[in-house]
Protein backbone atom coordinates (compact mmCIF):
# COMPACT_ATOMS: atom_id res chain seq x y z
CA UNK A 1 -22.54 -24.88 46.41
CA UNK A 2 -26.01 -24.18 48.20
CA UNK A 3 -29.07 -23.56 46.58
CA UNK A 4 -31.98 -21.82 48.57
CA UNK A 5 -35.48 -22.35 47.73
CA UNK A 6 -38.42 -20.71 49.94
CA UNK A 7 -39.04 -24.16 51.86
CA UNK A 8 -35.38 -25.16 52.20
CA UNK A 9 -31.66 -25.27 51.33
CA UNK A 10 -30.05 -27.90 49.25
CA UNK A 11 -25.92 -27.83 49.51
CA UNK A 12 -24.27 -29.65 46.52
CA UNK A 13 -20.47 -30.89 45.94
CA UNK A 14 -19.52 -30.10 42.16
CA UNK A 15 -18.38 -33.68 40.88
CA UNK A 16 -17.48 -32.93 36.74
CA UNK A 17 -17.43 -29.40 35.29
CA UNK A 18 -16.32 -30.07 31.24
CA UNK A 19 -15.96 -27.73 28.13
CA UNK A 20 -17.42 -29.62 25.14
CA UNK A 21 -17.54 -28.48 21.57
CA UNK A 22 -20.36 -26.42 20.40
CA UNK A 23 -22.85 -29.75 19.50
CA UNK A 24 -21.89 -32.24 22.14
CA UNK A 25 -24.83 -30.85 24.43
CA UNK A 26 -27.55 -31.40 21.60
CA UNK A 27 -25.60 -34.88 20.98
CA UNK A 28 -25.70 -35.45 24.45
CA UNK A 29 -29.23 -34.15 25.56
CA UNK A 30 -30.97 -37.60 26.65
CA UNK A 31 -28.21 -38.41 28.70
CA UNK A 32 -27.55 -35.45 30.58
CA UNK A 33 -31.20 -34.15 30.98
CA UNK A 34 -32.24 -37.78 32.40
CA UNK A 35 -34.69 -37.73 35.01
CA UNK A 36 -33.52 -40.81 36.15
CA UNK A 37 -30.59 -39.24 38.15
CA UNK A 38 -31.81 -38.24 41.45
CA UNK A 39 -31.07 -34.91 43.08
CA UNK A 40 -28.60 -33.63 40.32
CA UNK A 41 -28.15 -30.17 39.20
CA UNK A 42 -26.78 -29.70 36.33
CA UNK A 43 -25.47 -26.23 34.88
CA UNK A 44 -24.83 -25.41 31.38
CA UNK A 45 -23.80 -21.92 30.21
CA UNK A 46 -22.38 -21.05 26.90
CA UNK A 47 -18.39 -20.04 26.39
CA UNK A 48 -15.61 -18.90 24.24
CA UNK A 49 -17.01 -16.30 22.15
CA UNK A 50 -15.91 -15.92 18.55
CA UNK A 51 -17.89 -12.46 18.04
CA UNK A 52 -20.75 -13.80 16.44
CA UNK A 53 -21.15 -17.29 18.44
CA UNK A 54 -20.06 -19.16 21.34
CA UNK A 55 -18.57 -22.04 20.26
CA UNK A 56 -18.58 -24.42 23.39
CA UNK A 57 -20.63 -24.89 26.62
CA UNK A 58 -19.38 -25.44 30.38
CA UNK A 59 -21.51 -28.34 31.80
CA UNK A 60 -20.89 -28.33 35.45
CA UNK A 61 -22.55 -31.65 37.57
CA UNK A 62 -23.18 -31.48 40.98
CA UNK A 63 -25.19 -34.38 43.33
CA UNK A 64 -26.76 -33.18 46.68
CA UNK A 65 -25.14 -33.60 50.03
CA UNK A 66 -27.56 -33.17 52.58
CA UNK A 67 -30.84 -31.68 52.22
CA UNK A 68 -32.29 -29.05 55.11
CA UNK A 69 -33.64 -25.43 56.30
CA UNK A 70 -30.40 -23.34 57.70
């Protein structure tokens, strides 16, 4: 995946895309919104629809591969 920014482009390799249960997310917040992890994008985007809530989340990880303008 490539991500574009005014200054530059970023390209990133997907390394974990999971489907927790609605509350692992919150549960899991300090770990997966750690600054400590450098370069990482991390996607989260709700799922499975009941018709009045979603009751899961995808969380997809991906790390940087090279960094450049194209």
């Amino acid at each position: 995946m490539t991500v574009r920014t005014r200054r530059d482009t970023v390209k990133y390799a997907v390394r974990r895309v999971v489907i927790p249960d609605k509350g692992v997310v919150a549960r899991q917040a300090e770990r997966l919104f750690s600054q400590k992890v450098r370069g990482r994008l991390l996607l989260i985007t709700c799922e499975d629809w009941n018709g009045t809530a979603f009751r899961s989340n995808v969380v997809v990880t991906a790390d940087p591969l090279r960094r450049g303008v194209e």
